[in-house]
N, C-alpha and C. Protein backbone atom coordinates (compact mmCIF):
# COMPACT_ATOMS: atom_id res chain seq x y z
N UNK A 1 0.84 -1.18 0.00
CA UNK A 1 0.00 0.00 0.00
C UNK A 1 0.88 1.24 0.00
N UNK A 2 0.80 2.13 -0.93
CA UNK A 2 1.62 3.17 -1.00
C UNK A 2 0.57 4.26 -0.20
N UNK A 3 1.13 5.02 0.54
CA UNK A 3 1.00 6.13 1.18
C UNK A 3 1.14 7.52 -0.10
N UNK A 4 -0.16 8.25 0.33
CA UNK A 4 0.30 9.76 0.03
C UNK A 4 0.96 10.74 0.68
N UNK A 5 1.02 11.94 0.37
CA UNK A 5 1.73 13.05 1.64
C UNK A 5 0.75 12.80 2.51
N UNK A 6 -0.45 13.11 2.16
CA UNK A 6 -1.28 13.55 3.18
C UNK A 6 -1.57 12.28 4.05
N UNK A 7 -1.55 10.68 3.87
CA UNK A 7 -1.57 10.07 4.82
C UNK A 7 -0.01 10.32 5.30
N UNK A 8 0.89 10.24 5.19
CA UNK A 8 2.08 10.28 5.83
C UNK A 8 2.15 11.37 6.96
N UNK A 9 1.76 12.65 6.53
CA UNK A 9 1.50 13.14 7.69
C UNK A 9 0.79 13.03 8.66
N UNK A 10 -0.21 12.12 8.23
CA UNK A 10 -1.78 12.01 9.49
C UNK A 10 -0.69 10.72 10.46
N UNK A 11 0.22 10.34 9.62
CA UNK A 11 0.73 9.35 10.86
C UNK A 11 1.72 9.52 11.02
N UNK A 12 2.60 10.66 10.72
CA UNK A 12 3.56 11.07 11.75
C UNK A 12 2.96 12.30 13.00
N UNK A 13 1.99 12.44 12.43
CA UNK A 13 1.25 13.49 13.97
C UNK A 13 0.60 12.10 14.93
N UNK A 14 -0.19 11.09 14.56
CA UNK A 14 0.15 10.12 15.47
C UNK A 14 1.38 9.34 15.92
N UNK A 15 2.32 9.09 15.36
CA UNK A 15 3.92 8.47 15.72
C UNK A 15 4.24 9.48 17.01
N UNK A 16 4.10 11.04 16.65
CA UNK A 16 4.94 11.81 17.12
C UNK A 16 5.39 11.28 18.93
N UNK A 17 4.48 11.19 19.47
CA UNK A 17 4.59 10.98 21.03
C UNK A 17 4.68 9.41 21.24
N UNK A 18 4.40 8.61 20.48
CA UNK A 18 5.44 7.52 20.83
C UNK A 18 5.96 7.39 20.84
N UNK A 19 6.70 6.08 21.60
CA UNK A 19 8.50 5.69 22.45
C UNK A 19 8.60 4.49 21.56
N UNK A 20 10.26 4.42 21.53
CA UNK A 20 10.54 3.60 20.56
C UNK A 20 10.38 2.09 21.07
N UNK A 21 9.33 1.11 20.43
CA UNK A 21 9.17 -0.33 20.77
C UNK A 21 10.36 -1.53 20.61
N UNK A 22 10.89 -1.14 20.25
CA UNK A 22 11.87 -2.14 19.40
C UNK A 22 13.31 -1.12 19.52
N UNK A 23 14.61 -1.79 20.13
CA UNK A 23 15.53 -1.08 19.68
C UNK A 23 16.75 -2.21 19.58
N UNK A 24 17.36 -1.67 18.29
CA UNK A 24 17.78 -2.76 17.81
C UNK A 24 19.23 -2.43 18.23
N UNK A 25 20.00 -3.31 18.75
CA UNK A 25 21.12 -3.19 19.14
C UNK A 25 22.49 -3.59 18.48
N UNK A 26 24.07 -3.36 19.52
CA UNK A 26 24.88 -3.81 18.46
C UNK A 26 25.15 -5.25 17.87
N UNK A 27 24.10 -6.20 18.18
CA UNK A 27 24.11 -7.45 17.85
C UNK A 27 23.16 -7.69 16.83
N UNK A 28 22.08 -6.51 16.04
CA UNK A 28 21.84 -6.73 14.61
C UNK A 28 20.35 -7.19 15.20
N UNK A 29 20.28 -7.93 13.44
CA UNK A 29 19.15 -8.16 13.66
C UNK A 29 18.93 -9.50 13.97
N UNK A 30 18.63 -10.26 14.60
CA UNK A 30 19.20 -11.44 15.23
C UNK A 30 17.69 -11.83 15.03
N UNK A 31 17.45 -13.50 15.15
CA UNK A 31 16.08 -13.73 14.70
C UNK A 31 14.80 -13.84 16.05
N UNK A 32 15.48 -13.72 17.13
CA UNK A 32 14.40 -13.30 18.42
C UNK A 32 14.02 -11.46 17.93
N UNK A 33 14.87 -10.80 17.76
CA UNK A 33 14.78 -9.20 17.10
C UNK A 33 13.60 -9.40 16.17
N UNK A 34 13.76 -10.13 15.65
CA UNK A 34 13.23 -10.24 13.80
C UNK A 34 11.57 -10.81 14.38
N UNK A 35 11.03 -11.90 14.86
CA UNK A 35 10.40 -12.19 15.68
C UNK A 35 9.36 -11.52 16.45
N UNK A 36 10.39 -10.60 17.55
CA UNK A 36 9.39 -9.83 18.31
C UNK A 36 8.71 -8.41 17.61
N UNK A 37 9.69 -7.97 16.36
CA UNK A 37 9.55 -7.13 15.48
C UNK A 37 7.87 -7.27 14.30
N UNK A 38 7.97 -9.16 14.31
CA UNK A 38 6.98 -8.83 13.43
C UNK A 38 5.75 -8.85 14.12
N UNK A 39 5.49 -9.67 15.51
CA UNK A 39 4.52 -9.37 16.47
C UNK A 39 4.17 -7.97 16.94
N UNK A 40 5.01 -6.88 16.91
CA UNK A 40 4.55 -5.92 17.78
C UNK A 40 3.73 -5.04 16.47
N UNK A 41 4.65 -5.25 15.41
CA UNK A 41 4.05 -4.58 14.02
C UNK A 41 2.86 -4.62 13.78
N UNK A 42 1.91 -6.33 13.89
CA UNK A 42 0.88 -7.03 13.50
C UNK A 42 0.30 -6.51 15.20
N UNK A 43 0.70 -6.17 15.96
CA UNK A 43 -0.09 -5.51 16.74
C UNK A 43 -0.29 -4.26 16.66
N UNK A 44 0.65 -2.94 16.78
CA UNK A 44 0.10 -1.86 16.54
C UNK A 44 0.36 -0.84 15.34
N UNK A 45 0.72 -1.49 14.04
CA UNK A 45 0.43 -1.05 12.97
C UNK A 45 1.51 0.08 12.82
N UNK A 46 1.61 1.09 13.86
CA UNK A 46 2.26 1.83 13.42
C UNK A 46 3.53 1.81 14.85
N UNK A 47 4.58 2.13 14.57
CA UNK A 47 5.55 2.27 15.80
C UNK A 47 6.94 2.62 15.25
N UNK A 48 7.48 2.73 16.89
CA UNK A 48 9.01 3.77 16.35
C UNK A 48 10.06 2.14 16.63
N UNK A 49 10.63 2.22 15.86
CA UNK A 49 12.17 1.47 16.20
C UNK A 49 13.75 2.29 16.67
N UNK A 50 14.06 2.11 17.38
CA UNK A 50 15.07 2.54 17.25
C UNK A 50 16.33 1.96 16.96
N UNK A 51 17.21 1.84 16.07
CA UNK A 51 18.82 1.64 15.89
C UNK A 51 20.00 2.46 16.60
N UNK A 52 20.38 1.43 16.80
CA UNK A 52 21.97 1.61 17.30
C UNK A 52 23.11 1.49 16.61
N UNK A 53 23.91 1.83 15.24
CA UNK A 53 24.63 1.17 14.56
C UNK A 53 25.41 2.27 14.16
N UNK A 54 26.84 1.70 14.22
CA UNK A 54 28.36 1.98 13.98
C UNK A 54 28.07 3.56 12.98
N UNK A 55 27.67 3.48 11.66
CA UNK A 55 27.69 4.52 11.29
C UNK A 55 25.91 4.42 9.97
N UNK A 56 25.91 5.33 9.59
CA UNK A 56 24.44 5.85 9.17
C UNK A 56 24.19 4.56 7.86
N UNK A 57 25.27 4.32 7.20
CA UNK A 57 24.84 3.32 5.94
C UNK A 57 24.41 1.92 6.79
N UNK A 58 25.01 1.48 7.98
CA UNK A 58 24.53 0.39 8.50
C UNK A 58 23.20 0.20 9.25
N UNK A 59 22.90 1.65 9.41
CA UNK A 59 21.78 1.80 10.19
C UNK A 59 20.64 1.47 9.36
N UNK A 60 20.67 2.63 8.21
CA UNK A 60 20.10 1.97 7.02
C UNK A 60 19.23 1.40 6.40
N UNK A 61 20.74 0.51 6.52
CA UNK A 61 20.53 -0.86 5.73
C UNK A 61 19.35 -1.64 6.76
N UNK A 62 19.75 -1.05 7.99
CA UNK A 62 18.92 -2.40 9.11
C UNK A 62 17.36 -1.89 9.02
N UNK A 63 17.48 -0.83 8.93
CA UNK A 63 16.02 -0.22 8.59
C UNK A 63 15.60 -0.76 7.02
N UNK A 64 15.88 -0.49 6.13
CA UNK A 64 15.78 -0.92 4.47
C UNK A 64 15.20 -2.66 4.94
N UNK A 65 15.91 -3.22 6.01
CA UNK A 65 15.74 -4.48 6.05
C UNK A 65 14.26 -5.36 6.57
N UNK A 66 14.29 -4.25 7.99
CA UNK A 66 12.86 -4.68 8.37
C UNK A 66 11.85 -4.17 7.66
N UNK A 67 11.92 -2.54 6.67
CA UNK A 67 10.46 -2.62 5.77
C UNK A 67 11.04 -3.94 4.51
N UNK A 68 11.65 -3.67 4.11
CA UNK A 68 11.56 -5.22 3.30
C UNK A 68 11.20 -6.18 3.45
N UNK A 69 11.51 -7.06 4.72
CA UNK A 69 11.21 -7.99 4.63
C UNK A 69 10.04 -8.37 5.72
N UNK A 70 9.15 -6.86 6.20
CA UNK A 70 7.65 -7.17 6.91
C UNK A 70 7.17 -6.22 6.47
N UNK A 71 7.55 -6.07 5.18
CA UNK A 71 5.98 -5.15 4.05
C UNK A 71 5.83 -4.20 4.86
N UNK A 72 6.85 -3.52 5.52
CA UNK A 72 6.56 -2.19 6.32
C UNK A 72 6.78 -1.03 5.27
N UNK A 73 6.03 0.03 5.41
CA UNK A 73 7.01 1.13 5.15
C UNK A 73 7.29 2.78 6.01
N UNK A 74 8.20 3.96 5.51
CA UNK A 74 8.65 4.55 6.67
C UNK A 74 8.26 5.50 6.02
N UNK A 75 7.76 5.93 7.40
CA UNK A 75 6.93 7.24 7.39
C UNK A 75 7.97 8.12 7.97
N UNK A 76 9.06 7.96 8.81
CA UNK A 76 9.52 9.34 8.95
C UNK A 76 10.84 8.45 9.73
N UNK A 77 12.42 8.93 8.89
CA UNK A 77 13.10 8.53 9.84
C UNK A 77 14.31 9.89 10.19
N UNK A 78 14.31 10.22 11.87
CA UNK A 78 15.13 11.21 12.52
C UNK A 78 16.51 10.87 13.30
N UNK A 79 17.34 11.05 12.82
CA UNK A 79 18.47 10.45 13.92
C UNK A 79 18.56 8.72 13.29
N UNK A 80 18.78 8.12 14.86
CA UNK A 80 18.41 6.56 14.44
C UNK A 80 16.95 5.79 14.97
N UNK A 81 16.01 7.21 15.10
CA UNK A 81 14.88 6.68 15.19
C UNK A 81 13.92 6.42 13.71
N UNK A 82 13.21 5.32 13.62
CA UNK A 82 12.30 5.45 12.53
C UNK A 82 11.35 4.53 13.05
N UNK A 83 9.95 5.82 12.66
CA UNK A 83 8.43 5.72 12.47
C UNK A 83 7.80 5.03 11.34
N UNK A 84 7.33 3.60 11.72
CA UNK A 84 7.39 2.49 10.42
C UNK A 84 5.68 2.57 10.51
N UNK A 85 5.00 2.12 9.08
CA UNK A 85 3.90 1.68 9.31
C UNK A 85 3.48 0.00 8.36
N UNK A 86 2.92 -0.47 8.95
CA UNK A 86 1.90 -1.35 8.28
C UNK A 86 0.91 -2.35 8.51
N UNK A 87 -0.25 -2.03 7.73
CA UNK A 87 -1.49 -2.36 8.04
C UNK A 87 -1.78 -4.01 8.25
N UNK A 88 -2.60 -3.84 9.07
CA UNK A 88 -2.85 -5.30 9.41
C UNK A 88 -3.89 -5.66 8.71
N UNK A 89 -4.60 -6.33 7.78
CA UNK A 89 -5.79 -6.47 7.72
C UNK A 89 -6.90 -7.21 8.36
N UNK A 90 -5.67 -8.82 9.51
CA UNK A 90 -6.25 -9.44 9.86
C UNK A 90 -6.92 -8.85 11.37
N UNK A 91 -6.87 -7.51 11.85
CA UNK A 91 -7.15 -7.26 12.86
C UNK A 91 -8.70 -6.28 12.57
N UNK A 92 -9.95 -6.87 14.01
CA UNK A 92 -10.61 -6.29 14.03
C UNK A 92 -11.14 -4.95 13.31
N UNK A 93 -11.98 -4.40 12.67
CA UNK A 93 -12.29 -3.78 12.07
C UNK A 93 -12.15 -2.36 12.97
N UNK A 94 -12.44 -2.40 14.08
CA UNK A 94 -12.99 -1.51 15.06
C UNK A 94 -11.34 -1.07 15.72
N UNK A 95 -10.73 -2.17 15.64
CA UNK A 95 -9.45 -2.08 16.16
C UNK A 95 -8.11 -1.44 15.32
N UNK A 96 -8.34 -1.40 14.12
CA UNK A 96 -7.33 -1.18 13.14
C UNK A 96 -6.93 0.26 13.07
N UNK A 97 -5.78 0.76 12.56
CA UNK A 97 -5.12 2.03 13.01
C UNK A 97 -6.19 2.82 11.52
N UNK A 98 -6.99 3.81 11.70
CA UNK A 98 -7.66 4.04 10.22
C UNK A 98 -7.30 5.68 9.99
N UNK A 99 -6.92 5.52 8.87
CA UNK A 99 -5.91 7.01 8.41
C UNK A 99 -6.75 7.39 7.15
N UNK A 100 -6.89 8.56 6.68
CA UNK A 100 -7.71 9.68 5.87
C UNK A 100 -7.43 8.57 4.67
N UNK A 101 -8.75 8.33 3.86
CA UNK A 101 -8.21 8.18 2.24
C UNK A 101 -7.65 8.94 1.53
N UNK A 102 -7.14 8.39 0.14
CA UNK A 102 -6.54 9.00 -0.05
C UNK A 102 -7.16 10.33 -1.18
């Protein structure tokens, strides 16, 4: 699902005051990381990760890695924080994160 501006912003004004769920450390992405990463995703749709890594191309890459390979994508990344989103479909109707059409 590609995002417009205008959803991208409706969910970085929700991201804004969340704390980062996930922070990935100097041991990578290791597959308990990878794991608890795709559970918290398939729970709240949208959330911050944070990285820890040596210098900005590795950081990255580790980011490039988790939207790749859990159909995420990034709505806003500052520093070595990044604000990821993606939709669940299998969750409650009532429950699901619901952002402006487009």
């Amino acid at each position: 699902m590609n995002l417009n501006e205008h959803q991208k912003k409706y969910l970085r004004g929700r991201g804004h005051d969340l704390k980062p769920l996930i922070m990935v450390g100097d041991s990578g992405l290791s597959k308990t990381l990878l794991a608890e990463f795709k559970s918290t995703l398939d729970h709240h749709e949208l959330m911050k990760v944070k990285v820890r890594a040596a210098d900005r191309e590795s950081r990255d890459a580790m980011i490039e890695t988790l939207c790749n390979d859990f159909g995420a994508q990034i709505i806003q990344r500052i520093g070595n924080v990044a604000l990821l989103y993606r939709a669940n479909p299998q969750k409650k109707p009532e429950k699901r994160l619901r952002i402006p059409s487009p």
